[in-house]
PDB file of N, CA and C in Angstrom:
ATOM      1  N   UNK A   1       0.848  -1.179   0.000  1.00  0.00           N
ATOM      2  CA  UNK A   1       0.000   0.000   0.000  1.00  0.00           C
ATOM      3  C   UNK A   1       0.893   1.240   0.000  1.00  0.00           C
ATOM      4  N   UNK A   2       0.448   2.144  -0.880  1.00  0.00           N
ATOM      5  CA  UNK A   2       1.333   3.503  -1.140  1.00  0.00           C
ATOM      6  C   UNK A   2       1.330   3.985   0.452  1.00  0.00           C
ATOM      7  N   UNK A   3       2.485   5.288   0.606  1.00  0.00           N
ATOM      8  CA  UNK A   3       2.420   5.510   1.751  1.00  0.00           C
ATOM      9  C   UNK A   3       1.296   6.714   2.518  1.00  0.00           C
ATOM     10  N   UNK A   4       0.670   7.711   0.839  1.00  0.00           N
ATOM     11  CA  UNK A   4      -0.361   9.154   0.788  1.00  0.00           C
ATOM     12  C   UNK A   4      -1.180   8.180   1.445  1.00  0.00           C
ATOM     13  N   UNK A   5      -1.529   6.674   0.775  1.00  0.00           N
ATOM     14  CA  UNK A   5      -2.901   5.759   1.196  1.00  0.00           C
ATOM     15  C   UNK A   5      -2.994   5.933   2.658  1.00  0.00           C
ATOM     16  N   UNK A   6      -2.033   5.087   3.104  1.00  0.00           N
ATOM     17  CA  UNK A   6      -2.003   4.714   4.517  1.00  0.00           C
ATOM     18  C   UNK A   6      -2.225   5.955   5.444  1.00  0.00           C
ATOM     19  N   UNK A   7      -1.362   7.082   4.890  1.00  0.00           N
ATOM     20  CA  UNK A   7      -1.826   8.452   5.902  1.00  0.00           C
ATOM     21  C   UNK A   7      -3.100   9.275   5.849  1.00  0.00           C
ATOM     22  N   UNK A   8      -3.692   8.602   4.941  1.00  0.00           N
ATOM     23  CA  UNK A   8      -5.090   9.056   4.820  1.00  0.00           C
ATOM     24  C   UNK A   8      -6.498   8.615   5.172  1.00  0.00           C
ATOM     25  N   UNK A   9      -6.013   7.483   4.943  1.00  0.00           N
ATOM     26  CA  UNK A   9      -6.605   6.503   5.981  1.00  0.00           C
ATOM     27  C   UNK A   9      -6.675   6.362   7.636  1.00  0.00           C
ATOM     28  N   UNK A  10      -5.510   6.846   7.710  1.00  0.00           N
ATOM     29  CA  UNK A  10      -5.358   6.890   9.424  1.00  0.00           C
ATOM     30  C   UNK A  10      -5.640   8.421   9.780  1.00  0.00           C
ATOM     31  N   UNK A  11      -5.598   8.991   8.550  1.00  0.00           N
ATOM     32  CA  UNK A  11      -6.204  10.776   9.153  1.00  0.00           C
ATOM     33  C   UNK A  11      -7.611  10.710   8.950  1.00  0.00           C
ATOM     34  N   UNK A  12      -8.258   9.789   8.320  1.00  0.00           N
ATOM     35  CA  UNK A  12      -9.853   9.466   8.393  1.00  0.00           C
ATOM     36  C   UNK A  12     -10.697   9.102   8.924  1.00  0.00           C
ATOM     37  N   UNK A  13     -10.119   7.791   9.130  1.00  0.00           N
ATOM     38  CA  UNK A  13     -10.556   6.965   9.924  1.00  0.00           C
ATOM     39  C   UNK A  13     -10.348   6.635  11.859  1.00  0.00           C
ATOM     40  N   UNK A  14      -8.891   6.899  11.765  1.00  0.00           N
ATOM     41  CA  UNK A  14      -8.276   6.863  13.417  1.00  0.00           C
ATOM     42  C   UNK A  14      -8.546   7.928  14.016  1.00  0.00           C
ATOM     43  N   UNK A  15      -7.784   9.203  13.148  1.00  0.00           N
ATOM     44  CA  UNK A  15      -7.754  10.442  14.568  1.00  0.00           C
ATOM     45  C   UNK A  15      -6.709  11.451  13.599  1.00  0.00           C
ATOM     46  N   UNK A  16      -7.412  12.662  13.241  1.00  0.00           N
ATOM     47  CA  UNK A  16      -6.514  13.624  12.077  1.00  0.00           C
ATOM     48  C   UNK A  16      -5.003  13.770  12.950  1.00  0.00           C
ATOM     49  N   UNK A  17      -4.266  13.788  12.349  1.00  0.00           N
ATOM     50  CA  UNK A  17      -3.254  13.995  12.498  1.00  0.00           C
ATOM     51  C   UNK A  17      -2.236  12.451  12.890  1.00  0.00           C
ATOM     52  N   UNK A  18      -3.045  11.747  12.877  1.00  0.00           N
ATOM     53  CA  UNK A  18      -2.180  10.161  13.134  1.00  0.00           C
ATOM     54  C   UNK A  18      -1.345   9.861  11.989  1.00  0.00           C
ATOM     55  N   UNK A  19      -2.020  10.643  10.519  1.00  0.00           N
ATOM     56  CA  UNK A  19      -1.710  10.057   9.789  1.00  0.00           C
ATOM     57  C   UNK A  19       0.024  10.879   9.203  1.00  0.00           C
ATOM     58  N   UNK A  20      -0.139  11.882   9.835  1.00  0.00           N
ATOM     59  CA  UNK A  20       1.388  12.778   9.940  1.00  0.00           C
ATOM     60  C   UNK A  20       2.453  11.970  10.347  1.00  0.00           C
ATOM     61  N   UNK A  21       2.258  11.619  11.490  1.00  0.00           N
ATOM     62  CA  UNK A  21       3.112  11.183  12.462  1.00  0.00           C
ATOM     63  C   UNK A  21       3.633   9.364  12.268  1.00  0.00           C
ATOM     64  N   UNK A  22       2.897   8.864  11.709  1.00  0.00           N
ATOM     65  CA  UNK A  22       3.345   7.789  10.417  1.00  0.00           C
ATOM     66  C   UNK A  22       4.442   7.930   9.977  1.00  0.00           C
ATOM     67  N   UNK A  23       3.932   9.094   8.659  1.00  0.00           N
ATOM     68  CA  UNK A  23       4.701   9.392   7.992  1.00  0.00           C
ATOM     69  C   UNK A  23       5.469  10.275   8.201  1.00  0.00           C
ATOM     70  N   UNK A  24       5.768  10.802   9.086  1.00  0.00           N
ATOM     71  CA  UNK A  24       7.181  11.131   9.743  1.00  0.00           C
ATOM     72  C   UNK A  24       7.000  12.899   9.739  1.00  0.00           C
ATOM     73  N   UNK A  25       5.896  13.542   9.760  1.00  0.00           N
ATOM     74  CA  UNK A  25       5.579  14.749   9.833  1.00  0.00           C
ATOM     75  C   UNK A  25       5.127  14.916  11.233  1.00  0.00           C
ATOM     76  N   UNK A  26       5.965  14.752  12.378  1.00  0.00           N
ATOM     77  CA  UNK A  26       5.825  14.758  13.722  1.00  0.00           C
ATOM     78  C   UNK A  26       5.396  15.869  13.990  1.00  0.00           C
ATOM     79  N   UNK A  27       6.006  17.251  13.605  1.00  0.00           N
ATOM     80  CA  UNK A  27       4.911  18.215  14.633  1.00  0.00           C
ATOM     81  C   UNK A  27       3.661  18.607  13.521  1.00  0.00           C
ATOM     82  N   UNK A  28       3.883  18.445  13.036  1.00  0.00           N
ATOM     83  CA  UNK A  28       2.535  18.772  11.798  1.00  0.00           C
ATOM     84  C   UNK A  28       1.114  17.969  12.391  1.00  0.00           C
ATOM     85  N   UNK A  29       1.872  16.230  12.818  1.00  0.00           N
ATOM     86  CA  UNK A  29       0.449  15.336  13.091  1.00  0.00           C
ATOM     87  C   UNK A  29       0.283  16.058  14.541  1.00  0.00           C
ATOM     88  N   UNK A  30       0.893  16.468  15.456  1.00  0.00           N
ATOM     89  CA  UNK A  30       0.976  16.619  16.937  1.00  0.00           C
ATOM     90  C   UNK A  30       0.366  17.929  17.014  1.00  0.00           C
ATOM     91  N   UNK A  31       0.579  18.419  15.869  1.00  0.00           N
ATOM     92  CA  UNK A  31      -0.548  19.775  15.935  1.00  0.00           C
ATOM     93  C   UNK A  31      -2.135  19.556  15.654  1.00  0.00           C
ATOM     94  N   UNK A  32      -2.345  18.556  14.757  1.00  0.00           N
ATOM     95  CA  UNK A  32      -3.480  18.414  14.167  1.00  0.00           C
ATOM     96  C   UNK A  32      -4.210  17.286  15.190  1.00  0.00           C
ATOM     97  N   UNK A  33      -3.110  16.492  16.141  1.00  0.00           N
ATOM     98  CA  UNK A  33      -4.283  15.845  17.075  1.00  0.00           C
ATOM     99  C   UNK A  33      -4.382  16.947  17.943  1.00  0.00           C
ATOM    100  N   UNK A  34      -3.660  17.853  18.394  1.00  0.00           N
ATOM    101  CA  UNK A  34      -3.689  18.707  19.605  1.00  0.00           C
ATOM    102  C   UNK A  34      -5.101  19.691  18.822  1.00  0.00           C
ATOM    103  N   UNK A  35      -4.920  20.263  18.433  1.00  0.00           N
ATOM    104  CA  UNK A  35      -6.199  21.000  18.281  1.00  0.00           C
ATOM    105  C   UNK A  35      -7.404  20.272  17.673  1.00  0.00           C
ATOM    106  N   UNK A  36      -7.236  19.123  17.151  1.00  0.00           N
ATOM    107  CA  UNK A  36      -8.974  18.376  17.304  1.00  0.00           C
ATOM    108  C   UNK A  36      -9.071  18.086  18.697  1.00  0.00           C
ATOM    109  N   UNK A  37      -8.056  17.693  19.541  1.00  0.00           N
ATOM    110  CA  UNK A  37      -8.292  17.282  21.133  1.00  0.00           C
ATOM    111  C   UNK A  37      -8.826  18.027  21.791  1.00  0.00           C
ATOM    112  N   UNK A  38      -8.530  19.596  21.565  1.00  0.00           N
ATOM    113  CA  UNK A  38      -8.965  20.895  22.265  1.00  0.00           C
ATOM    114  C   UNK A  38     -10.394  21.177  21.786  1.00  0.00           C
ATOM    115  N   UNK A  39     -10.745  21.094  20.222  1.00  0.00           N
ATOM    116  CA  UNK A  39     -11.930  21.310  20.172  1.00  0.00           C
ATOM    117  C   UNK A  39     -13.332  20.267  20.463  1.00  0.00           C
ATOM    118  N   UNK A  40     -12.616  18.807  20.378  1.00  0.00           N
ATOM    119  CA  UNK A  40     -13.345  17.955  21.102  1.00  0.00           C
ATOM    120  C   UNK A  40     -13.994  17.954  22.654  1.00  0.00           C
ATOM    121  N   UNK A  41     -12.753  18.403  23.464  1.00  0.00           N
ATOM    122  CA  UNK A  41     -12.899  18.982  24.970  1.00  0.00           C
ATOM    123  C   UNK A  41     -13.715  19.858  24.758  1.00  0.00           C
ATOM    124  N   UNK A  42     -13.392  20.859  24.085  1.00  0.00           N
ATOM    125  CA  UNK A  42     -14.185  21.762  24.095  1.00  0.00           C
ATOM    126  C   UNK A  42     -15.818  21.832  23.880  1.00  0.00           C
ATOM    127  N   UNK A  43     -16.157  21.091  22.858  1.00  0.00           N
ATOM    128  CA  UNK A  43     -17.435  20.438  22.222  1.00  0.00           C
ATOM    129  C   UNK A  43     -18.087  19.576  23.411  1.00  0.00           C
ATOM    130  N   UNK A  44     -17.813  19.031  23.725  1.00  0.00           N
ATOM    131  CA  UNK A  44     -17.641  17.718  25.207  1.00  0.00           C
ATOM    132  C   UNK A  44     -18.373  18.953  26.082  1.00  0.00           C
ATOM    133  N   UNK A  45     -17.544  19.349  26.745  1.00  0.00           N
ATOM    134  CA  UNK A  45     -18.085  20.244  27.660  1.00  0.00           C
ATOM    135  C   UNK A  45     -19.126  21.474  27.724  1.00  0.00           C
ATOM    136  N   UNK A  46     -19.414  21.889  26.488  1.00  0.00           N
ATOM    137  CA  UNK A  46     -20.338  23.082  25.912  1.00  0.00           C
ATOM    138  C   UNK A  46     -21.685  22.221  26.041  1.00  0.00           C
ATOM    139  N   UNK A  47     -21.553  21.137  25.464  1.00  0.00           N
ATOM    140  CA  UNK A  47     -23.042  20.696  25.081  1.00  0.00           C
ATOM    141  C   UNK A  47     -23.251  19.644  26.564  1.00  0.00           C
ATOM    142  N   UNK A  48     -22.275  19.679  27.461  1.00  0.00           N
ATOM    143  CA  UNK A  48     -22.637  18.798  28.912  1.00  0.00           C
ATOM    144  C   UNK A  48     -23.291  19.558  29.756  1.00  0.00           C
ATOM    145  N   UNK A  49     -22.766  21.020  29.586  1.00  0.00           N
ATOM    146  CA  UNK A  49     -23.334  22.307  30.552  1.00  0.00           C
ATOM    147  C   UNK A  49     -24.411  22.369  30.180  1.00  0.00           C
ATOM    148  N   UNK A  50     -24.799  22.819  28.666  1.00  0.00           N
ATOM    149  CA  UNK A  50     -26.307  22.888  28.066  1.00  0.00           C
ATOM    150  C   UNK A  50     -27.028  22.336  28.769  1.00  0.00           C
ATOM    151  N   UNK A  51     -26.783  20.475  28.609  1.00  0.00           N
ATOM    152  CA  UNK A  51     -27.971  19.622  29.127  1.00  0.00           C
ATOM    153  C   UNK A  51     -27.946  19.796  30.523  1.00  0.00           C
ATOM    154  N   UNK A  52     -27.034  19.601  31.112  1.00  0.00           N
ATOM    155  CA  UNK A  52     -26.944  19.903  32.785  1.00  0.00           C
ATOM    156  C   UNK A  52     -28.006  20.693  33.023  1.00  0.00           C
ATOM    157  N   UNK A  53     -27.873  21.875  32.449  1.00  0.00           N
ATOM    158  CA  UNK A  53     -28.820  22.993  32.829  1.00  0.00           C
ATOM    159  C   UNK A  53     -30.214  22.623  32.166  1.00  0.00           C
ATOM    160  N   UNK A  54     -30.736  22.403  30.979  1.00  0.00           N
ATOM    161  CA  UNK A  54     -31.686  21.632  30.702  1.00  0.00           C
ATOM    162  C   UNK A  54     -32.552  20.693  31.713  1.00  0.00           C
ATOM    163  N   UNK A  55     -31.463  19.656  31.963  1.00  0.00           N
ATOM    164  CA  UNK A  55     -32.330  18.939  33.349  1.00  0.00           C
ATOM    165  C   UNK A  55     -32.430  19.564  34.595  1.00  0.00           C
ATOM    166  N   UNK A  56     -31.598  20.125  35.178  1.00  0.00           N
ATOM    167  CA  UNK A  56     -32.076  20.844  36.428  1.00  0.00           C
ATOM    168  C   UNK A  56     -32.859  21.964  36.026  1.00  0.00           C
ATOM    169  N   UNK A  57     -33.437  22.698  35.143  1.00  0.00           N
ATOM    170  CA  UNK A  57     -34.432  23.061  34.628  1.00  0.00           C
ATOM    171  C   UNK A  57     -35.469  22.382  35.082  1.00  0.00           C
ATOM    172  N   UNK A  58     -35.820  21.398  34.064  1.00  0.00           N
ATOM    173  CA  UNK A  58     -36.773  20.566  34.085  1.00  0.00           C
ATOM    174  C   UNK A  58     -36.956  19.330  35.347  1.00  0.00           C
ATOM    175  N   UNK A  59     -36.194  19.687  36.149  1.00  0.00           N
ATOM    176  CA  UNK A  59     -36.242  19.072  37.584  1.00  0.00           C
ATOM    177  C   UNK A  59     -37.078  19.539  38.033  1.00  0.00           C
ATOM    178  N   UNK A  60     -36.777  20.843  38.324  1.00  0.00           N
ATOM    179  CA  UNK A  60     -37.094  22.267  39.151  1.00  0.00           C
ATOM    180  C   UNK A  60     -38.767  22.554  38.612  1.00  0.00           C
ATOM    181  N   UNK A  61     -38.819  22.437  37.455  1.00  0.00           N
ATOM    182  CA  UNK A  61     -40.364  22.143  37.615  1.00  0.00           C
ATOM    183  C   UNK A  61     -41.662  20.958  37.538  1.00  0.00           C
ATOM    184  N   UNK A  62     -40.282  19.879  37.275  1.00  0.00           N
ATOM    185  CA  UNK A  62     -41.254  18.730  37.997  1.00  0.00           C
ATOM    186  C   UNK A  62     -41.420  18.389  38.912  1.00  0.00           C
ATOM    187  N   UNK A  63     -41.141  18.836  39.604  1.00  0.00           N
ATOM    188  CA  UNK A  63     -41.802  19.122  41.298  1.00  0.00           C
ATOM    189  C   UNK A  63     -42.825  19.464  41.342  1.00  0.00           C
ATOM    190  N   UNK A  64     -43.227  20.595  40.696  1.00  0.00           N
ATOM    191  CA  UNK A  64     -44.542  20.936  40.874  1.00  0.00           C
ATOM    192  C   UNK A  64     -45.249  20.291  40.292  1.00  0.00           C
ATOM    193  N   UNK A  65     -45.378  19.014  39.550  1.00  0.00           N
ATOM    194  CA  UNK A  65     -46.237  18.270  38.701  1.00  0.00           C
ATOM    195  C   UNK A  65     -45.342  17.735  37.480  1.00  0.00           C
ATOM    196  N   UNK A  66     -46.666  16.692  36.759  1.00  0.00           N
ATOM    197  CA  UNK A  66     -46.256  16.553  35.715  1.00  0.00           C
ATOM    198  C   UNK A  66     -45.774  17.902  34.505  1.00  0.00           C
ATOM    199  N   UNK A  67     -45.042  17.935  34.110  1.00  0.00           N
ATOM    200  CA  UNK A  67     -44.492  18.734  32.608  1.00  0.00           C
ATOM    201  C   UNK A  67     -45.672  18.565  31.431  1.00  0.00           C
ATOM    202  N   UNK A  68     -45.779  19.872  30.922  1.00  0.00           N
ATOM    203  CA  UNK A  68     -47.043  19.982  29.859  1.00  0.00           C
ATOM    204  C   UNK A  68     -45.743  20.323  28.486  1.00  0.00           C
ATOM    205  N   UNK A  69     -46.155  19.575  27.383  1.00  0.00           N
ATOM    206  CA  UNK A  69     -45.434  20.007  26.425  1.00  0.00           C
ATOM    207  C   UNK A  69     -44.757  21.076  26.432  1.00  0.00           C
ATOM    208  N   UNK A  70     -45.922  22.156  26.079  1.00  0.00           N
ATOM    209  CA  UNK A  70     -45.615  23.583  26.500  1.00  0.00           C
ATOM    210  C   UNK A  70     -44.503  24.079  27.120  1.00  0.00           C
ATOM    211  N   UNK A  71     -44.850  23.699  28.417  1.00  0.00           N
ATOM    212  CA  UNK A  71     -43.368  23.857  29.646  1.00  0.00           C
ATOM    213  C   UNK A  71     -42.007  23.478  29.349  1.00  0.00           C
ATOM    214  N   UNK A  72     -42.308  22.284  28.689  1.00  0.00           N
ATOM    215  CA  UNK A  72     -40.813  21.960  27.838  1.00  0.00           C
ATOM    216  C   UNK A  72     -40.327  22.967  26.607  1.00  0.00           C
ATOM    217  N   UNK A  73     -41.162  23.102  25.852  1.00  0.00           N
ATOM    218  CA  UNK A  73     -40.977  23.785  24.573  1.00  0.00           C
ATOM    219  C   UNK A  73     -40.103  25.345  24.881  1.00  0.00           C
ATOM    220  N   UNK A  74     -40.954  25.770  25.988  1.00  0.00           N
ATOM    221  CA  UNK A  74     -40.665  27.023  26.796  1.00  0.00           C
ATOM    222  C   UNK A  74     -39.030  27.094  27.189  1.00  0.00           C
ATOM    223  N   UNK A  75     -39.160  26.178  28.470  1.00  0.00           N
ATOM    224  CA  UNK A  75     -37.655  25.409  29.113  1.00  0.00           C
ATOM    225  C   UNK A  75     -36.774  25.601  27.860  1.00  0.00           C
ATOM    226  N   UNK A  76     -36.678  24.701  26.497  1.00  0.00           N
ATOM    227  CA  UNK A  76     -35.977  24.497  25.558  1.00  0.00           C
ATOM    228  C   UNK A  76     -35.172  25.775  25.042  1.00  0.00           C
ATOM    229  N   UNK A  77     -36.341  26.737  24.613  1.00  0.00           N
ATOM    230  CA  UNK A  77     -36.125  27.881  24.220  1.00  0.00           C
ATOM    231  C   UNK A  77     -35.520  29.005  25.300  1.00  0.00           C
ATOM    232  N   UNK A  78     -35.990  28.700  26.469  1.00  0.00           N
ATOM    233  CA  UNK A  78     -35.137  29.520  27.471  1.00  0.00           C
ATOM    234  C   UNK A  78     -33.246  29.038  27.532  1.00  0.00           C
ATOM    235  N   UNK A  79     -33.295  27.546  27.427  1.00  0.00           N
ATOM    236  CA  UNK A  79     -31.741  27.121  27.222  1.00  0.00           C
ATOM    237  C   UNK A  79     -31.028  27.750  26.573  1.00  0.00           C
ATOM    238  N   UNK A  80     -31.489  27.898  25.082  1.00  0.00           N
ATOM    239  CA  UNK A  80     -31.036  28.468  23.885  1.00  0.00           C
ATOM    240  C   UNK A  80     -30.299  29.838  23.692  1.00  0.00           C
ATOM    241  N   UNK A  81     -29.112  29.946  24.530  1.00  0.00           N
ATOM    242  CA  UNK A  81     -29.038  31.081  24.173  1.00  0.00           C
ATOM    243  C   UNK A  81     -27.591  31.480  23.326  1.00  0.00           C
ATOM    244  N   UNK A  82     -27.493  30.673  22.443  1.00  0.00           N
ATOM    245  CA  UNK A  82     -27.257  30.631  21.368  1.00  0.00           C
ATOM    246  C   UNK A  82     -26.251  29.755  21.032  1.00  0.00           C
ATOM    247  N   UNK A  83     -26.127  29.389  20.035  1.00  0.00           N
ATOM    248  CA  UNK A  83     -25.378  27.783  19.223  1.00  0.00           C
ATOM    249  C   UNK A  83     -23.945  28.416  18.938  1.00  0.00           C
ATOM    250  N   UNK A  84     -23.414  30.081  18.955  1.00  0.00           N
ATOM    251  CA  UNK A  84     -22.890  29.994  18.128  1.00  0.00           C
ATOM    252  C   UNK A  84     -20.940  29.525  18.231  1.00  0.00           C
ATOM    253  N   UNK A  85     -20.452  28.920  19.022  1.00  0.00           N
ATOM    254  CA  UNK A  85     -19.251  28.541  20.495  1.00  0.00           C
ATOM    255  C   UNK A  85     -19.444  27.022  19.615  1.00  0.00           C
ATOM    256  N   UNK A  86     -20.710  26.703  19.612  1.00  0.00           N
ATOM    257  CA  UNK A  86     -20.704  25.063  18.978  1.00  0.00           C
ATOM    258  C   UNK A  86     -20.628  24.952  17.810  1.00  0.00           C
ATOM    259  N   UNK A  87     -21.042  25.745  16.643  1.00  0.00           N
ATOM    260  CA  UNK A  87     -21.212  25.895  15.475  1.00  0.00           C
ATOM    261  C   UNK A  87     -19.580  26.190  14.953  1.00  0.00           C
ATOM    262  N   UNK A  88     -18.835  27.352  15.803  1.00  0.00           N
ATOM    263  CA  UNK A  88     -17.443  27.442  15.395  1.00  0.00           C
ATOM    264  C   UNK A  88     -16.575  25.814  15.481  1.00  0.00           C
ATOM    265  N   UNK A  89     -16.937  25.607  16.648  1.00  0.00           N
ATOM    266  CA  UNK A  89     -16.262  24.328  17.076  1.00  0.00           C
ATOM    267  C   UNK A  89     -16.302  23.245  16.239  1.00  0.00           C
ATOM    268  N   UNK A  90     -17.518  22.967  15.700  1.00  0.00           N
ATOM    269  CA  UNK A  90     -17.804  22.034  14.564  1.00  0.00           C
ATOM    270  C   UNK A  90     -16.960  22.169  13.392  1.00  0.00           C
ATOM    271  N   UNK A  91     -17.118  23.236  12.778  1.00  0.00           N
ATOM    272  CA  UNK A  91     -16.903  23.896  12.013  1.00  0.00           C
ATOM    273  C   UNK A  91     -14.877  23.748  12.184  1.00  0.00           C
ATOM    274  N   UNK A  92     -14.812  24.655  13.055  1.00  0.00           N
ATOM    275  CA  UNK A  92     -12.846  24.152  13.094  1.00  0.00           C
ATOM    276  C   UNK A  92     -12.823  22.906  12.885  1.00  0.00           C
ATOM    277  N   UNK A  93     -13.671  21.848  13.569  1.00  0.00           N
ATOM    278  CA  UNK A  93     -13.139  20.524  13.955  1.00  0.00           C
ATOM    279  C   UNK A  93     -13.375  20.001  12.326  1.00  0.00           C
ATOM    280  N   UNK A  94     -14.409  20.038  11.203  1.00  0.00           N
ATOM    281  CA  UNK A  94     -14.510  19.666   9.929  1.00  0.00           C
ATOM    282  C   UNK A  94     -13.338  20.065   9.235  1.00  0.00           C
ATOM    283  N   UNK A  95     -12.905  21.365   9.715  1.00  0.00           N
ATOM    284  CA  UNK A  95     -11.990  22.213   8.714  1.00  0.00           C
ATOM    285  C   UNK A  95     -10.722  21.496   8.929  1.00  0.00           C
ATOM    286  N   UNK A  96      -9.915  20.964  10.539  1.00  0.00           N
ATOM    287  CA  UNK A  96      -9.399  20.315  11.176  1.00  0.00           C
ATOM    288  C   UNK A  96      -9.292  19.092  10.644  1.00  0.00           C
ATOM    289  N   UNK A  97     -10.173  18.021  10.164  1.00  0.00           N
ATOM    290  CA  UNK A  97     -10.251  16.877   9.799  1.00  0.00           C
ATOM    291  C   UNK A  97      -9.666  17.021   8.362  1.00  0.00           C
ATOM    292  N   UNK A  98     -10.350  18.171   7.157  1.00  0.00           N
ATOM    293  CA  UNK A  98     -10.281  17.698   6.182  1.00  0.00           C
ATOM    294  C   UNK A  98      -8.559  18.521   5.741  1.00  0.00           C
ATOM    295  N   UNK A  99      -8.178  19.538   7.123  1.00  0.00           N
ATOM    296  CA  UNK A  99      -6.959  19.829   6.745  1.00  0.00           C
ATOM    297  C   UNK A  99      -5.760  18.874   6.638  1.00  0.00           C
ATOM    298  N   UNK A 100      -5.928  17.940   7.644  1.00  0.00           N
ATOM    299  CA  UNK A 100      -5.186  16.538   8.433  1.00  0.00           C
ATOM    300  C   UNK A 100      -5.421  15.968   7.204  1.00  0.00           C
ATOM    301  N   UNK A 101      -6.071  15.566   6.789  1.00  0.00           N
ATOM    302  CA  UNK A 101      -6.729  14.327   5.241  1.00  0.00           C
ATOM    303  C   UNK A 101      -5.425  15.177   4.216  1.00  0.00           C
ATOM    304  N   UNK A 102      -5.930  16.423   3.848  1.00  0.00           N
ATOM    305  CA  UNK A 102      -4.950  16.779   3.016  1.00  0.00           C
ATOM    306  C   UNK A 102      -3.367  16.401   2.635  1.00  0.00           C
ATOM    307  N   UNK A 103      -3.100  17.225   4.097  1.00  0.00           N
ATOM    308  CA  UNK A 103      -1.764  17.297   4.572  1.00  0.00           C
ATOM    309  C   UNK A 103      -0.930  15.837   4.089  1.00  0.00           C
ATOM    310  N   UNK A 104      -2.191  14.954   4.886  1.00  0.00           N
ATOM    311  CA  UNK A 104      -1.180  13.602   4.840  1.00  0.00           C
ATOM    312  C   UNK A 104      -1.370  13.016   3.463  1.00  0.00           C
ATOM    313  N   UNK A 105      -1.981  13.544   2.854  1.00  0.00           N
ATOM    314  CA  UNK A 105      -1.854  12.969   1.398  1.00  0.00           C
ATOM    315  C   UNK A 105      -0.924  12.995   0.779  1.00  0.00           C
ATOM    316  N   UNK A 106      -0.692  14.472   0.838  1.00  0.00           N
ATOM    317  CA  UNK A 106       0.607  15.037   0.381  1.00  0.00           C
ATOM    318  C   UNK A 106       2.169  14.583   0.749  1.00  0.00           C
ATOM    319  N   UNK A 107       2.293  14.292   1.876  1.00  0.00           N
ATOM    320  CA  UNK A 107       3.040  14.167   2.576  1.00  0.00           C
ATOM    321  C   UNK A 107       3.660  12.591   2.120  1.00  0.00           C
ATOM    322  N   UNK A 108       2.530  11.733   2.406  1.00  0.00           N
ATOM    323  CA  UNK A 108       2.181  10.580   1.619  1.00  0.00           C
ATOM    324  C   UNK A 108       2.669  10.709  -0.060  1.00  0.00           C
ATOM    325  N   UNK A 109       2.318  11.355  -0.792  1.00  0.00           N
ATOM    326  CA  UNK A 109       2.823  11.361  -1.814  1.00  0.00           C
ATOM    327  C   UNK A 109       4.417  11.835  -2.386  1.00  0.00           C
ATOM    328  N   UNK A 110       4.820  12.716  -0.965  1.00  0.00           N
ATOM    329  CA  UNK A 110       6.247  13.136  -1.294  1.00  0.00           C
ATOM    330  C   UNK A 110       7.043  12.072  -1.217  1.00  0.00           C
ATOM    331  N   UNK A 111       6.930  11.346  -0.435  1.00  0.00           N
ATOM    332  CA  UNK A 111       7.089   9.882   0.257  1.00  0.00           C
ATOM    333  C   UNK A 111       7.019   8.675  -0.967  1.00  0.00           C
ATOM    334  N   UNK A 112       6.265   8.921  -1.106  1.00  0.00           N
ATOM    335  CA  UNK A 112       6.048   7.927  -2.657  1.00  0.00           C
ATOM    336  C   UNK A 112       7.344   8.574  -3.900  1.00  0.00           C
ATOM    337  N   UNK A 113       7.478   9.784  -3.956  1.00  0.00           N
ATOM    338  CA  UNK A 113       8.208  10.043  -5.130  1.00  0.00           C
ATOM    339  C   UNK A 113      10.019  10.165  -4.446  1.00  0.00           C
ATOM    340  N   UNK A 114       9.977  10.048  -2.995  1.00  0.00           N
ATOM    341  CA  UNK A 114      11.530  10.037  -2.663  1.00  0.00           C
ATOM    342  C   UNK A 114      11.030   9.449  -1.456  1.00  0.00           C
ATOM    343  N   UNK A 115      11.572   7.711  -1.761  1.00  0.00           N
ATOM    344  CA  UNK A 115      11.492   7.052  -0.250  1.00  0.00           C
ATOM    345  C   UNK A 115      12.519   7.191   0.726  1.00  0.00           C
ATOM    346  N   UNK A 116      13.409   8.142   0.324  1.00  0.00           N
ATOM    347  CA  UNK A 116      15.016   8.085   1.192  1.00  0.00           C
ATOM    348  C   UNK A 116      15.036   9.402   2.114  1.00  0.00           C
ATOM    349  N   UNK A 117      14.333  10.786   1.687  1.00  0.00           N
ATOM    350  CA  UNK A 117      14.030  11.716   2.242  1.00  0.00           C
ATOM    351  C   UNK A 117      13.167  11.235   3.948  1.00  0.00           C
ATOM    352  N   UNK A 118      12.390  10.253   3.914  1.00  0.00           N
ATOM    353  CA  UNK A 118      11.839  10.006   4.918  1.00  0.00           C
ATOM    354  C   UNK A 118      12.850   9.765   6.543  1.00  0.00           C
ATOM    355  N   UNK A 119      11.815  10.921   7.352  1.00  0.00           N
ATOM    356  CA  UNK A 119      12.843  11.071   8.497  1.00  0.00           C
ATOM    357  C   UNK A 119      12.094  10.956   9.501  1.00  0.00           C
TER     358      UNK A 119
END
């Protein structure tokens, strides 16, 4: 198997930036897992607080009874105060993935045209 294959595969499938560090682009892959790691944490924790607060929400007024649609719908929209922290995050983390895919293609392919350069 060529070597662009293999690093593209492992920047796809495993974890962006694995596929650097293969192929011998050590801080290049160590950058590209470090900042999907950060925006993963990051993602992780944005949308744990959300729900956190969501259910103790909806704790807090099932006490007083059963929950009427309504009350939820309400609750929901009171959570909401705005996507846009998650939307970047996504967004880096796609941009993140398909930069890693690139990279190691390339990298992969320099590799293919001079197997002796590899360090």
């Amino acid at each position: 198997m060529k070597q662009s294959t293999i690093g593209v595969l492992l920047s796809v499938f495993v974890y962006p930036g694995l596929g650097q560090v293969i192929l011998g682009s050590k801080y290049s892959g160590v950058g590209f897992i470090s900042l999907t790691t950060i925006v993963i944490v990051g993602l992780v924790y944005r949308i744990a607080k959300r729900l956190y607060f969501t259910l103790d929400q909806m704790a807090r007024l099932s006490g007083e009874g059963a929950l009427e649609l309504g009350q939820l719908i309400e609750l929901l929209r009171a959570s909401d105060n705005g996507w846009h922290v998650e939307i970047f995050g996504f967004i880096l983390l796609l941009v993140c993935w398909i930069a890693s895919i690139l990279h190691a293609y390339l990298s992969g392919q320099k590799l293919n045209r001079d197997p002796i350069s590899r360090s």
